[in-house]
N, C-alpha and C. Protein backbone atom coordinates (compact mmCIF):
# COMPACT_ATOMS: atom_id res chain seq x y z
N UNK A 1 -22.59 10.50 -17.59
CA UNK A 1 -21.73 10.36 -18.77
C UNK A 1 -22.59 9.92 -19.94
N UNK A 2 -22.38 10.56 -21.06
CA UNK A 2 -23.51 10.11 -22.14
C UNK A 2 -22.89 9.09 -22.88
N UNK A 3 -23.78 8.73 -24.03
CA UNK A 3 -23.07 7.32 -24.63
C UNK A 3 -22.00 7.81 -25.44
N UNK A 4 -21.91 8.89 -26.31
CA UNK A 4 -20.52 9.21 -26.85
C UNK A 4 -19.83 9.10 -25.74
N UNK A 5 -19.28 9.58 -24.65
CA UNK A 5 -18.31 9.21 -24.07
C UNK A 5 -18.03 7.92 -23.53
N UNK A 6 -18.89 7.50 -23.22
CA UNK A 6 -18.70 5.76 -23.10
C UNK A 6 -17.87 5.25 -24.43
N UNK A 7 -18.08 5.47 -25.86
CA UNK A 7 -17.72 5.40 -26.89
C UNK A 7 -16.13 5.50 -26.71
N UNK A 8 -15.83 6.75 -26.10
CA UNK A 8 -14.74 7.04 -26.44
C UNK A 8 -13.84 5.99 -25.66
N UNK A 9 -14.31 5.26 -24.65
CA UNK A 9 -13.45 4.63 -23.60
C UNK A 9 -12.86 3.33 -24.69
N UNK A 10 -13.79 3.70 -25.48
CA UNK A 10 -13.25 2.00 -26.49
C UNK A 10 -11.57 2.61 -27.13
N UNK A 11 -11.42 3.97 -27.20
CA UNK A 11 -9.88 4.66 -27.53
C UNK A 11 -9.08 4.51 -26.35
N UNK A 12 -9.85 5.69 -25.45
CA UNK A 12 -8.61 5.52 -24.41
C UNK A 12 -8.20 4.25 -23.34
N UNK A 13 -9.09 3.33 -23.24
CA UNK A 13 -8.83 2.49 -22.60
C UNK A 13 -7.41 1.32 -23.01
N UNK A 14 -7.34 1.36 -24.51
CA UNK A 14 -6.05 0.75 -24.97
C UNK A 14 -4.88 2.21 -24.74
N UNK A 15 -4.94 3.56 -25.29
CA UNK A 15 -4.24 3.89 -25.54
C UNK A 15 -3.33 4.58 -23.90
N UNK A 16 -4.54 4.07 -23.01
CA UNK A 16 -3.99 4.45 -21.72
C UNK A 16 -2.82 2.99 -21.35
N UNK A 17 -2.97 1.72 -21.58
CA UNK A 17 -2.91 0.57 -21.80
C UNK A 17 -1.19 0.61 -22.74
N UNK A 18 -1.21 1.29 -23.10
CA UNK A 18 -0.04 1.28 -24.39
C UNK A 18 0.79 2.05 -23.73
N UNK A 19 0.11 3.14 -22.94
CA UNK A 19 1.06 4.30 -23.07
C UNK A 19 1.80 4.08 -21.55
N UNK A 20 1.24 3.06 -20.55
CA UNK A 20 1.60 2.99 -19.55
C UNK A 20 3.21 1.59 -19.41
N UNK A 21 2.98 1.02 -20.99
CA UNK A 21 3.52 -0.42 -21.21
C UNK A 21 4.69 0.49 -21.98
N UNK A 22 4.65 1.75 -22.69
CA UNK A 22 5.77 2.26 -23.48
C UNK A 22 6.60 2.98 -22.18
N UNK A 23 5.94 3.19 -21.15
CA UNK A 23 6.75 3.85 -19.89
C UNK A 23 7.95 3.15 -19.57
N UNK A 24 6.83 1.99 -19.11
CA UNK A 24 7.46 0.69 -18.46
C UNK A 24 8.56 0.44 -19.14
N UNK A 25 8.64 0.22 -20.54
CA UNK A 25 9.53 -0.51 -21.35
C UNK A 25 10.83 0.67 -21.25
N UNK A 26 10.62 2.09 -21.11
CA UNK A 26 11.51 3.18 -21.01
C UNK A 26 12.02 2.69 -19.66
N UNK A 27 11.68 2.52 -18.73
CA UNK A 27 12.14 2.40 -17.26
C UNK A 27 12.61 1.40 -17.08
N UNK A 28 12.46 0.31 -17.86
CA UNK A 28 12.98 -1.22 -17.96
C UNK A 28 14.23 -1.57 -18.87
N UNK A 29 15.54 -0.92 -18.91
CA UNK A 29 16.68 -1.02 -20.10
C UNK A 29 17.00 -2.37 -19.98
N UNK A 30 16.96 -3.04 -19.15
CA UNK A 30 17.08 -4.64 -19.56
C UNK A 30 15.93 -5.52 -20.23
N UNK A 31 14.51 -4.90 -20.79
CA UNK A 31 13.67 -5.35 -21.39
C UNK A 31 13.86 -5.61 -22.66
N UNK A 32 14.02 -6.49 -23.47
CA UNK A 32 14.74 -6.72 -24.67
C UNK A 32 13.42 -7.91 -24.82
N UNK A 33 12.83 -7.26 -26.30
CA UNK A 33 11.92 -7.66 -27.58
C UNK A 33 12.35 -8.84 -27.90
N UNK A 34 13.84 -9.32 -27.94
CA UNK A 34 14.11 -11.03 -28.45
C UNK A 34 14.15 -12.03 -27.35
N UNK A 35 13.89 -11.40 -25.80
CA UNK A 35 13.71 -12.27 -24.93
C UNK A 35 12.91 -12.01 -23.85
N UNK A 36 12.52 -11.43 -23.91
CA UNK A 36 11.06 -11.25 -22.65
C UNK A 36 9.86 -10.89 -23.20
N UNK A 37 8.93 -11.38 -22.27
CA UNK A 37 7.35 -11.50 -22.48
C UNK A 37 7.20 -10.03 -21.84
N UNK A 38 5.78 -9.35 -22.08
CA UNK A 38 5.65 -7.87 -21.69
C UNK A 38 5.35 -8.32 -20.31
N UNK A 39 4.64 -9.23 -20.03
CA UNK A 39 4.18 -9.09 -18.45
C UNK A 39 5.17 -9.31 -17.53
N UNK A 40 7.04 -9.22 -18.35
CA UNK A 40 8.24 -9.66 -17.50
C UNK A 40 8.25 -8.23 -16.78
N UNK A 41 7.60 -6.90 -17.28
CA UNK A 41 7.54 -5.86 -16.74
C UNK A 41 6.80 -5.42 -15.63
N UNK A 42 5.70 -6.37 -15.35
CA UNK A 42 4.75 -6.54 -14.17
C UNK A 42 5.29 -7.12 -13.22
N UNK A 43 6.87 -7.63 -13.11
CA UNK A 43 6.73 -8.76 -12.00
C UNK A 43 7.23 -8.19 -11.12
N UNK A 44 6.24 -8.50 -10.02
CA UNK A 44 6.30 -7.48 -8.94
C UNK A 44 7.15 -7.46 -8.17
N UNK A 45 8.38 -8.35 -8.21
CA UNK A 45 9.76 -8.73 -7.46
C UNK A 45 10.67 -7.85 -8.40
N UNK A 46 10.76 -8.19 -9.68
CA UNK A 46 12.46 -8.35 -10.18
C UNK A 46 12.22 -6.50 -11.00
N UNK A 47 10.71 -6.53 -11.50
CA UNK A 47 10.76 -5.06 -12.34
C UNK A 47 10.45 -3.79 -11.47
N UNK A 48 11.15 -3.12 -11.30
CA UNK A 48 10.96 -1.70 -10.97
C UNK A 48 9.72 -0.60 -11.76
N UNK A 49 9.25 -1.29 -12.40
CA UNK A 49 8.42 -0.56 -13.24
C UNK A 49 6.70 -1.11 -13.08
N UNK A 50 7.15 -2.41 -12.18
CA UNK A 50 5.67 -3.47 -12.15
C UNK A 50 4.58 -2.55 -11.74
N UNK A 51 4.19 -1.16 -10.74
CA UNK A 51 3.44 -0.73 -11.01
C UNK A 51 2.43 0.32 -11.68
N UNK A 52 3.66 0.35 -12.87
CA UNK A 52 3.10 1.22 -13.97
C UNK A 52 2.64 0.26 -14.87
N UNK A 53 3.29 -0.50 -15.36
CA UNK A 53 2.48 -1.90 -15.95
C UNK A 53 1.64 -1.96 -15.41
N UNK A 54 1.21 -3.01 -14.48
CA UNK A 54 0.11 -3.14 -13.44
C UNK A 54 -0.55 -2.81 -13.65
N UNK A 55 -0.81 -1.16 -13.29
CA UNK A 55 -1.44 0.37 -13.53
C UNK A 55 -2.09 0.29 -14.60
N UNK A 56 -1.25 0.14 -15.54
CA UNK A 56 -1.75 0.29 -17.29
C UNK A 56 -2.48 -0.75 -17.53
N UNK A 57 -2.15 -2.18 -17.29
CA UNK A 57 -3.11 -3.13 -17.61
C UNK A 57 -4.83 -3.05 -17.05
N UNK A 58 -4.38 -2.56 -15.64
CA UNK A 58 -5.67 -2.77 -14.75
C UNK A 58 -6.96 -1.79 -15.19
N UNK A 59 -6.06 -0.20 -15.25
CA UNK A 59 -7.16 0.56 -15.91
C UNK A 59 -7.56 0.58 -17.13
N UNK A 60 -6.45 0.38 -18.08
CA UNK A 60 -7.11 0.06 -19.48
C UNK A 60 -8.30 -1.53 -19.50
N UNK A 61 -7.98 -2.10 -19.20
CA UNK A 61 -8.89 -3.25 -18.59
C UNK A 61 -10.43 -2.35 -18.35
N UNK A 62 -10.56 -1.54 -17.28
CA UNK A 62 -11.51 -1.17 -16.57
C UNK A 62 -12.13 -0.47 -17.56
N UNK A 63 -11.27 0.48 -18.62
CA UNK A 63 -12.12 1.63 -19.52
C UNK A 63 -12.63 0.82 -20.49
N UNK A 64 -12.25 -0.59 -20.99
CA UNK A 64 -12.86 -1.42 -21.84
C UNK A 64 -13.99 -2.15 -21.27
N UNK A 65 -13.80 -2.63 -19.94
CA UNK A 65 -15.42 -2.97 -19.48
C UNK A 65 -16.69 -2.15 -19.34
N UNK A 66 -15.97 -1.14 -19.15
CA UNK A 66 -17.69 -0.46 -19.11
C UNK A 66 -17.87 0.23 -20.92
N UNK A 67 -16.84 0.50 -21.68
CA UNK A 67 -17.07 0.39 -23.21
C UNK A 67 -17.60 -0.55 -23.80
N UNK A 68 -17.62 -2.03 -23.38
CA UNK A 68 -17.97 -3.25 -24.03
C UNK A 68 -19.11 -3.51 -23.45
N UNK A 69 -19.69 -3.13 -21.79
CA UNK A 69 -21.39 -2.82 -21.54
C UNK A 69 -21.46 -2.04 -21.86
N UNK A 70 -20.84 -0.72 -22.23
CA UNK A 70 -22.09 0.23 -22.56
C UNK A 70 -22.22 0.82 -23.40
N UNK A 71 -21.59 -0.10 -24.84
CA UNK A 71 -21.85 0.11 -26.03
C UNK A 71 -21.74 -1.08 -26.72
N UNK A 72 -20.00 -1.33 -26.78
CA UNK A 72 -20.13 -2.46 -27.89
C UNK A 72 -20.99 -3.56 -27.96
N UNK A 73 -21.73 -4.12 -26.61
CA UNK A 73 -23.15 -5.28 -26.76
C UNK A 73 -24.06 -4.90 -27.15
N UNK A 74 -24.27 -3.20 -27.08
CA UNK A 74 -25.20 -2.76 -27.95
C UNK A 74 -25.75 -2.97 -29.99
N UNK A 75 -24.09 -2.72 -29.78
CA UNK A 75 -24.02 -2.85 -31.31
C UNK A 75 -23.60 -3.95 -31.77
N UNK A 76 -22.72 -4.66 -31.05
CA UNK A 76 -22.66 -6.49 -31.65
C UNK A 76 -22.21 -7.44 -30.18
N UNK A 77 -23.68 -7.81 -29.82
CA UNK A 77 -23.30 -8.66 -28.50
C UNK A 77 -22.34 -9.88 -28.75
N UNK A 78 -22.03 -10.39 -29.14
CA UNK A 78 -20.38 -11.43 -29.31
C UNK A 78 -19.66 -11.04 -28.95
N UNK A 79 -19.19 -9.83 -30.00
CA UNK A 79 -17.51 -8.46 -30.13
C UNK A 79 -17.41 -8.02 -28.78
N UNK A 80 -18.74 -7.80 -28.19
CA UNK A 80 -18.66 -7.24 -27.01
C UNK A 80 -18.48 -8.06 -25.60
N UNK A 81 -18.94 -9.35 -25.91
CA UNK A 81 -19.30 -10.29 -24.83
C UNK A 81 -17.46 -10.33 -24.14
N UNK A 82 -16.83 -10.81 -25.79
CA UNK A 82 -15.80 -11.31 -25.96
C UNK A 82 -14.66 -10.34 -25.34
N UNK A 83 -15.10 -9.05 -25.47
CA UNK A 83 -14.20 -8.18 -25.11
C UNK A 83 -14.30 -7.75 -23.44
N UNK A 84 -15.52 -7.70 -23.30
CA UNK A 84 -15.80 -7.54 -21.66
C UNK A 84 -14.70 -8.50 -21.33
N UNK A 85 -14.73 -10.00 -21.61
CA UNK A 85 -14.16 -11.26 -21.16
C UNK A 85 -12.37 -10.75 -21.15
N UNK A 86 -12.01 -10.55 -22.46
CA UNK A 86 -11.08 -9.85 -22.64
C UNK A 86 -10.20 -8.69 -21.87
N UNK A 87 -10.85 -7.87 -21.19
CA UNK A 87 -10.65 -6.65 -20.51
C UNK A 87 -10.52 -7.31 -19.17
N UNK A 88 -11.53 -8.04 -18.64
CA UNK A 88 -11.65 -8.27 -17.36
C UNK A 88 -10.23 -9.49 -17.23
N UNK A 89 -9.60 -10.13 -18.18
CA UNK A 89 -9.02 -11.42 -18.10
C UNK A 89 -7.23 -10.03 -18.38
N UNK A 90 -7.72 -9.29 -19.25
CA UNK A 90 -6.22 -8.55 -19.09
C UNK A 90 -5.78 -7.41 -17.41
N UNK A 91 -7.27 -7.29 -16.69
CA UNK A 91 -7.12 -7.20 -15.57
C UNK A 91 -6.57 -8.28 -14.43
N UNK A 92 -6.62 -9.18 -15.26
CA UNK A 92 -6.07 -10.31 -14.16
C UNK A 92 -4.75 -10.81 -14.36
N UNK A 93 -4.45 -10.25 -15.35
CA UNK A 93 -2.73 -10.70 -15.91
C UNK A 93 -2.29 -9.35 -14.96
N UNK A 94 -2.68 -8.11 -14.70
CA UNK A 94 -1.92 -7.57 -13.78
C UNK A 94 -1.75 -7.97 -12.49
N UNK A 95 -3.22 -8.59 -11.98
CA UNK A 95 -3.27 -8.70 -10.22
C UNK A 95 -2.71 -10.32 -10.20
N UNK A 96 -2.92 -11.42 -11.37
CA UNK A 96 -1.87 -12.47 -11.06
C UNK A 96 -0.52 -11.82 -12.15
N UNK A 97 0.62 -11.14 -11.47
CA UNK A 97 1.69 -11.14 -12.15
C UNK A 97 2.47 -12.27 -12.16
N UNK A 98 3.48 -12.13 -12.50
CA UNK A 98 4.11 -13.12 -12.78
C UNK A 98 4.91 -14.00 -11.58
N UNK A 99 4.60 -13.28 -10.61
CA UNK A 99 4.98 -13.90 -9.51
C UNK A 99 4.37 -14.93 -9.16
N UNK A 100 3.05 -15.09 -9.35
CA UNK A 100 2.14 -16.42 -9.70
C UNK A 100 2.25 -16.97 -11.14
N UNK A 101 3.24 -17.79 -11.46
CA UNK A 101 3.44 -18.03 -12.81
C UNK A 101 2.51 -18.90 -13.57
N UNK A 102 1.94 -20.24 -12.44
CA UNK A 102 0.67 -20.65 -13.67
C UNK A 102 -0.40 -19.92 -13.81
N UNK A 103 -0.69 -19.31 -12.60
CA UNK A 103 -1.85 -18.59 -12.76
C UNK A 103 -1.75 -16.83 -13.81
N UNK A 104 -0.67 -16.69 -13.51
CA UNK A 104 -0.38 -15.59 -14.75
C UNK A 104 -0.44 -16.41 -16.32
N UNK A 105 -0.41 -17.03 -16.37
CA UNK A 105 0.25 -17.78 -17.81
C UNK A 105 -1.15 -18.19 -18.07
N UNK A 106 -2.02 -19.23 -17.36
CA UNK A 106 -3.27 -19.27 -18.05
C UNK A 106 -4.46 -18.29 -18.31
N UNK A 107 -4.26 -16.73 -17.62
CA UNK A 107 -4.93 -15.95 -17.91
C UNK A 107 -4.27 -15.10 -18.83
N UNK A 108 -3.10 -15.04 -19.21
CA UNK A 108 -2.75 -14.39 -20.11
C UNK A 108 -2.91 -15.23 -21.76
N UNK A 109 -3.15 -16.56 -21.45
CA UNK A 109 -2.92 -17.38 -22.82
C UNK A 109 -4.88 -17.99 -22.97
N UNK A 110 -5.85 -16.93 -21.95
CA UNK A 110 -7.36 -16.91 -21.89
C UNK A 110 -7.07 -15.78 -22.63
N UNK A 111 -6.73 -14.34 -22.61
CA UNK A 111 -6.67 -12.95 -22.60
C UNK A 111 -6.33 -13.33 -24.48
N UNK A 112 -5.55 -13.61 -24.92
CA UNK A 112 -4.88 -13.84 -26.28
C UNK A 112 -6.08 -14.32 -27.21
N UNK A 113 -6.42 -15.75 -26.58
CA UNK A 113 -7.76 -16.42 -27.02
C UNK A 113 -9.11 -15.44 -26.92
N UNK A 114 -9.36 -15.14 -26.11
CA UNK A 114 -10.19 -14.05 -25.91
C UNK A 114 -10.38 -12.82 -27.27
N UNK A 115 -8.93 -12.24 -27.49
CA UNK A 115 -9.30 -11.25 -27.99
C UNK A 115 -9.21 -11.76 -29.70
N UNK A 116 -8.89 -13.10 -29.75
CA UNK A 116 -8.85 -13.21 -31.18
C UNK A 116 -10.31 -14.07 -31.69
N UNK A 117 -10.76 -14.71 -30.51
CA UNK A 117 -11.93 -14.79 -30.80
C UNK A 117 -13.31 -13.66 -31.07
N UNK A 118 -12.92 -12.50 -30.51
CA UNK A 118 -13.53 -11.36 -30.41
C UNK A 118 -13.14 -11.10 -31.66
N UNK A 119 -12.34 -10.69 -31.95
CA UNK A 119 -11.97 -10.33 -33.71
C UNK A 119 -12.86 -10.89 -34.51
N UNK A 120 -12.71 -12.12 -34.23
CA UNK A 120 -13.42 -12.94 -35.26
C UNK A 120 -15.22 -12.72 -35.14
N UNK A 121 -15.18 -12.69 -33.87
CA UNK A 121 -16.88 -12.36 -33.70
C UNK A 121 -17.62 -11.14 -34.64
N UNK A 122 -16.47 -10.03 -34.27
CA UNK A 122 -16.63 -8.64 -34.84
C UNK A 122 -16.45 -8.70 -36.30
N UNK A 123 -15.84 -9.72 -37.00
CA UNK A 123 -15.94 -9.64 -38.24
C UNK A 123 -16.76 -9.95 -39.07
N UNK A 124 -17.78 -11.12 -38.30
CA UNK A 124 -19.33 -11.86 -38.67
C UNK A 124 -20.20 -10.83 -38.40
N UNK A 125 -20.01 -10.52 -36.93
CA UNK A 125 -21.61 -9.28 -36.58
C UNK A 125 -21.47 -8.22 -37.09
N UNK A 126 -20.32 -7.65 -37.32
CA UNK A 126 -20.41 -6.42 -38.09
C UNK A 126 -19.71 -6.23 -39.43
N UNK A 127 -19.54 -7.59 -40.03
CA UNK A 127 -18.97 -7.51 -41.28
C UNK A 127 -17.98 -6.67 -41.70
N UNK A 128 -17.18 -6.70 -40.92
CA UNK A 128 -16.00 -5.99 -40.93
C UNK A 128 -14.37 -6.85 -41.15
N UNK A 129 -14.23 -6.01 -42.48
CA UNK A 129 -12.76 -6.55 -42.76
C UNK A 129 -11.77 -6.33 -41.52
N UNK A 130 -11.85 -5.04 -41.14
CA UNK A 130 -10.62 -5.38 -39.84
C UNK A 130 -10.91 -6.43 -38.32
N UNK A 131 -12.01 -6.82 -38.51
CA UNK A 131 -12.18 -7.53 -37.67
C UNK A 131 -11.37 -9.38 -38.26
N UNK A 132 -11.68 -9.47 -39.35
CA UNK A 132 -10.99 -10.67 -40.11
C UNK A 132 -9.31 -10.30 -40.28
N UNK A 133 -8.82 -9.04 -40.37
CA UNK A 133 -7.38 -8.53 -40.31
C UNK A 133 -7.18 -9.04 -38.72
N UNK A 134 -7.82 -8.39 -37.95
CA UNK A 134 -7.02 -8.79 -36.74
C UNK A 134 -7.17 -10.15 -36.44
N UNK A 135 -8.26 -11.04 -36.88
CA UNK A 135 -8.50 -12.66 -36.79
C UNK A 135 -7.07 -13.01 -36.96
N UNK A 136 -7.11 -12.89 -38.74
CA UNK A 136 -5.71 -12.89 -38.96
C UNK A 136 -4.30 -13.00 -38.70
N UNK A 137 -4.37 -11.94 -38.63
CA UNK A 137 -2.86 -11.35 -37.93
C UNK A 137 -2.51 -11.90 -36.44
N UNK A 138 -3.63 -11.32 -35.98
CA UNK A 138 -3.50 -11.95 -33.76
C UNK A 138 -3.29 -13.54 -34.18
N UNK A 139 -4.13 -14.16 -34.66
CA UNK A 139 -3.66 -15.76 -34.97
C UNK A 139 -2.41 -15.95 -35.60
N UNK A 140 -2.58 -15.64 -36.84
CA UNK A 140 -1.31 -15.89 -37.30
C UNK A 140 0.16 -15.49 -36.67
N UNK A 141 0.16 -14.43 -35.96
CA UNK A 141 1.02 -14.24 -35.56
C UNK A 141 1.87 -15.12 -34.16
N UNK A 142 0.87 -15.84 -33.94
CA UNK A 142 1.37 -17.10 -32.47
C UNK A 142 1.29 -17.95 -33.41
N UNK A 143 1.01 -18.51 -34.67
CA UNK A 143 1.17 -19.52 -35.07
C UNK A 143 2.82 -19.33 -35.44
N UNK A 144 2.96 -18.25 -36.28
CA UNK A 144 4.58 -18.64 -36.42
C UNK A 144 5.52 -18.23 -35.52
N UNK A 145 5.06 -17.20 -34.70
CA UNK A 145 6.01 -17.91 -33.09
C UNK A 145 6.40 -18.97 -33.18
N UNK A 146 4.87 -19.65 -32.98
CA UNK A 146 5.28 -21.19 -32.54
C UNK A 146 5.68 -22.13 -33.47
N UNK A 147 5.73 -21.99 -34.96
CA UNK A 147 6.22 -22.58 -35.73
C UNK A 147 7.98 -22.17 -35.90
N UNK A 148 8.00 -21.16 -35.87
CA UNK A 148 9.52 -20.87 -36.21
C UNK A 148 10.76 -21.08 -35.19
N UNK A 149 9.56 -21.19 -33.61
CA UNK A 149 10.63 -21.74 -33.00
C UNK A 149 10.66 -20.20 -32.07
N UNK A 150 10.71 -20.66 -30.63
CA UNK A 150 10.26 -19.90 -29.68
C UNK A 150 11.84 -18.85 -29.26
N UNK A 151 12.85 -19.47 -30.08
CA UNK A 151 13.70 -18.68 -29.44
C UNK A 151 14.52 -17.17 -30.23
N UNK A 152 13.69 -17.47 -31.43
CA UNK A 152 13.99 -16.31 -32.21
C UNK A 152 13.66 -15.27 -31.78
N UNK A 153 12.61 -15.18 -31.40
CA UNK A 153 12.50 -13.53 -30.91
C UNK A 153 11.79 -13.79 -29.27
N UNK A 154 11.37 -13.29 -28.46
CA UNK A 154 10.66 -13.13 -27.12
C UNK A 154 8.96 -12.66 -27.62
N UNK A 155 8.47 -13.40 -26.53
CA UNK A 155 6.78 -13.71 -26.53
C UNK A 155 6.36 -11.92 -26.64
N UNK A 156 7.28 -11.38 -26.07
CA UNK A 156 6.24 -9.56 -26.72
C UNK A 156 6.19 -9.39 -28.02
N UNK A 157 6.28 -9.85 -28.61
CA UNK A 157 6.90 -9.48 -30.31
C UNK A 157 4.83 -10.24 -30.87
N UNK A 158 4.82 -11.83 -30.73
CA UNK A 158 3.37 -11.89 -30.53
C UNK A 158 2.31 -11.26 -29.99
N UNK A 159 2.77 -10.96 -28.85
CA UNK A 159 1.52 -10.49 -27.39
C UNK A 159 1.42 -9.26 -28.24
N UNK A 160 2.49 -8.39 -28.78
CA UNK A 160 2.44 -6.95 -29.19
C UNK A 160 1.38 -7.32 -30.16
N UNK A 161 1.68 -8.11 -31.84
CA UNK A 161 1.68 -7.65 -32.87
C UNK A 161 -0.26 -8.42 -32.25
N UNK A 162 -0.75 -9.13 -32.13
CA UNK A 162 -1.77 -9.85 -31.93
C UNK A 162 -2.75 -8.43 -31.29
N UNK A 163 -2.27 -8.13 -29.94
CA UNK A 163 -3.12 -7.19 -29.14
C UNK A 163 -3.51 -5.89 -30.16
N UNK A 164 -2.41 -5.57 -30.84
CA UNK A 164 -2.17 -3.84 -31.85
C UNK A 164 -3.19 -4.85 -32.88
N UNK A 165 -3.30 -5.65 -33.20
CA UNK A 165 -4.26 -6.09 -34.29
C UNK A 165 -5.90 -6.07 -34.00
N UNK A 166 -6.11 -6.72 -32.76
CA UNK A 166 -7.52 -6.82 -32.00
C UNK A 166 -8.23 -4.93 -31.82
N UNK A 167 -7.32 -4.47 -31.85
CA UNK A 167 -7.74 -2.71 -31.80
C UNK A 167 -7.86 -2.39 -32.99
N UNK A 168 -7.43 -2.87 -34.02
CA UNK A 168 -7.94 -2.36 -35.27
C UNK A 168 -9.48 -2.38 -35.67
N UNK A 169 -10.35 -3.39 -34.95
CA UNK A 169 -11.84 -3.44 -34.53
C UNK A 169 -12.46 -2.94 -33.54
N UNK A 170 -11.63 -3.00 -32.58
CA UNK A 170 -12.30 -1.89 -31.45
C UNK A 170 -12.18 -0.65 -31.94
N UNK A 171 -11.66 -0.03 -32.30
CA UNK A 171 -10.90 1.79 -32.67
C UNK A 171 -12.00 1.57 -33.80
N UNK A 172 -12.28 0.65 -34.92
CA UNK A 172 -13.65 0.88 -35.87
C UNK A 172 -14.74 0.80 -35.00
N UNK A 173 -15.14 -0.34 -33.91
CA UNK A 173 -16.34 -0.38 -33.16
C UNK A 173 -16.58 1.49 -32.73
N UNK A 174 -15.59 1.56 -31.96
CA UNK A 174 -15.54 2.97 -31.53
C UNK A 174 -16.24 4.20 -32.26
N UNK A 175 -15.47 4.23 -33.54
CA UNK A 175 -15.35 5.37 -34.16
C UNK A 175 -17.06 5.39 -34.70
N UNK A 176 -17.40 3.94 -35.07
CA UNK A 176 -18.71 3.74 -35.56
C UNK A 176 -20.00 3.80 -34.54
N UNK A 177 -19.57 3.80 -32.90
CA UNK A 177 -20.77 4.05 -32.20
C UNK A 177 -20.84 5.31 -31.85
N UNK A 178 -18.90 5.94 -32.07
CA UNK A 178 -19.54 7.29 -31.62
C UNK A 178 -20.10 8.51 -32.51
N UNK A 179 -20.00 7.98 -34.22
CA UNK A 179 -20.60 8.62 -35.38
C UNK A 179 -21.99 8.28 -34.80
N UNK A 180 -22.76 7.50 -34.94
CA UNK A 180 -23.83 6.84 -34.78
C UNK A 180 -24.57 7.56 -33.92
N UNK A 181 -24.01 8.24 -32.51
CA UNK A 181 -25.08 8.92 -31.69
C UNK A 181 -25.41 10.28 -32.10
């Protein structure tokens, strides 16, 4: 596999990731945005859908680890360190679902930290405004969760808007290693 295609895994690895979580959410009619967390779709007891979630987390996970060795540390070892960490920690929010609830909960609230620290990395090493957008946004957006009060809307509404923000630097990392070869 050459390095453009390694490149490309920095796309499909979320959009496989998205597209397996938009299934889920189709197959899940009791999944409701003002009161459940996305990984309520992983749980391997109550959701009928837990192994398409699962599925989606684990391999999108996998297409970002070998994208984040075998490129993004190339081009900014932090963005990349951070994201390996990232990928491998959103692989573990599938295999601890929620059926293990602390152990789901502290790798999913590593996975969050993870990718907003990565933002932020990617915005120093590669001087990139969307890397400071997704700083931004992924932060800000659990801050007023948690300021406004946890019961207004359900934890996917964060997990969403935070994760769709952290790709606004990967999808540039991407696009920029695979111009580059």
């Amino acid at each position: 596999m050459g390095e453009k295609n390694y490149a490309l895994l920095g796309i499909l690895g979320p959009l496989t990731t998205y597209a397996l979580i938009a299934a889920s959410i189709i197959l899940s009619p009791w999944f409701c945005w003002e009161k459940n967390a996305l990984s309520d779709l992983g749980h391997a007891i109550k959701s009928q859908a837990a192994p398409i979630f699962n599925f989606g987390l684990f391999l999108g996970g996998f297409l970002l680890i070998i994208y984040s060795m075998k490129t993004l540390v190339r081009n900014a070892k932090y963005s990349g360190l951070s994201l390996l960490v990232a990928s491998l920690l959103l692989q573990l929010i599938a295999l601890f679902n929620e059926t293990y609830p602390r152990l789901h909960y502290a790798v999913s609230v590593l996975f969050f930290i993870a990718i907003i620290v990565g933002s932020l990395a990617y915005a120093f090493e590669a001087k990139s405004p969307l890397g400071v957008v997704g700083f931004i946004v992924g932060f800000g957006s659990w801050i007023i969760y948690f300021m406004a009060g946890t019961s207004i809307v359900g934890v996917a509404v964060p997990e969403t808007i935070s994760s769709t923000a952290a790709l606004l630097w990967v999808a540039q990392s991407t696009i920029k290693a695979y111009s580059q070869k």
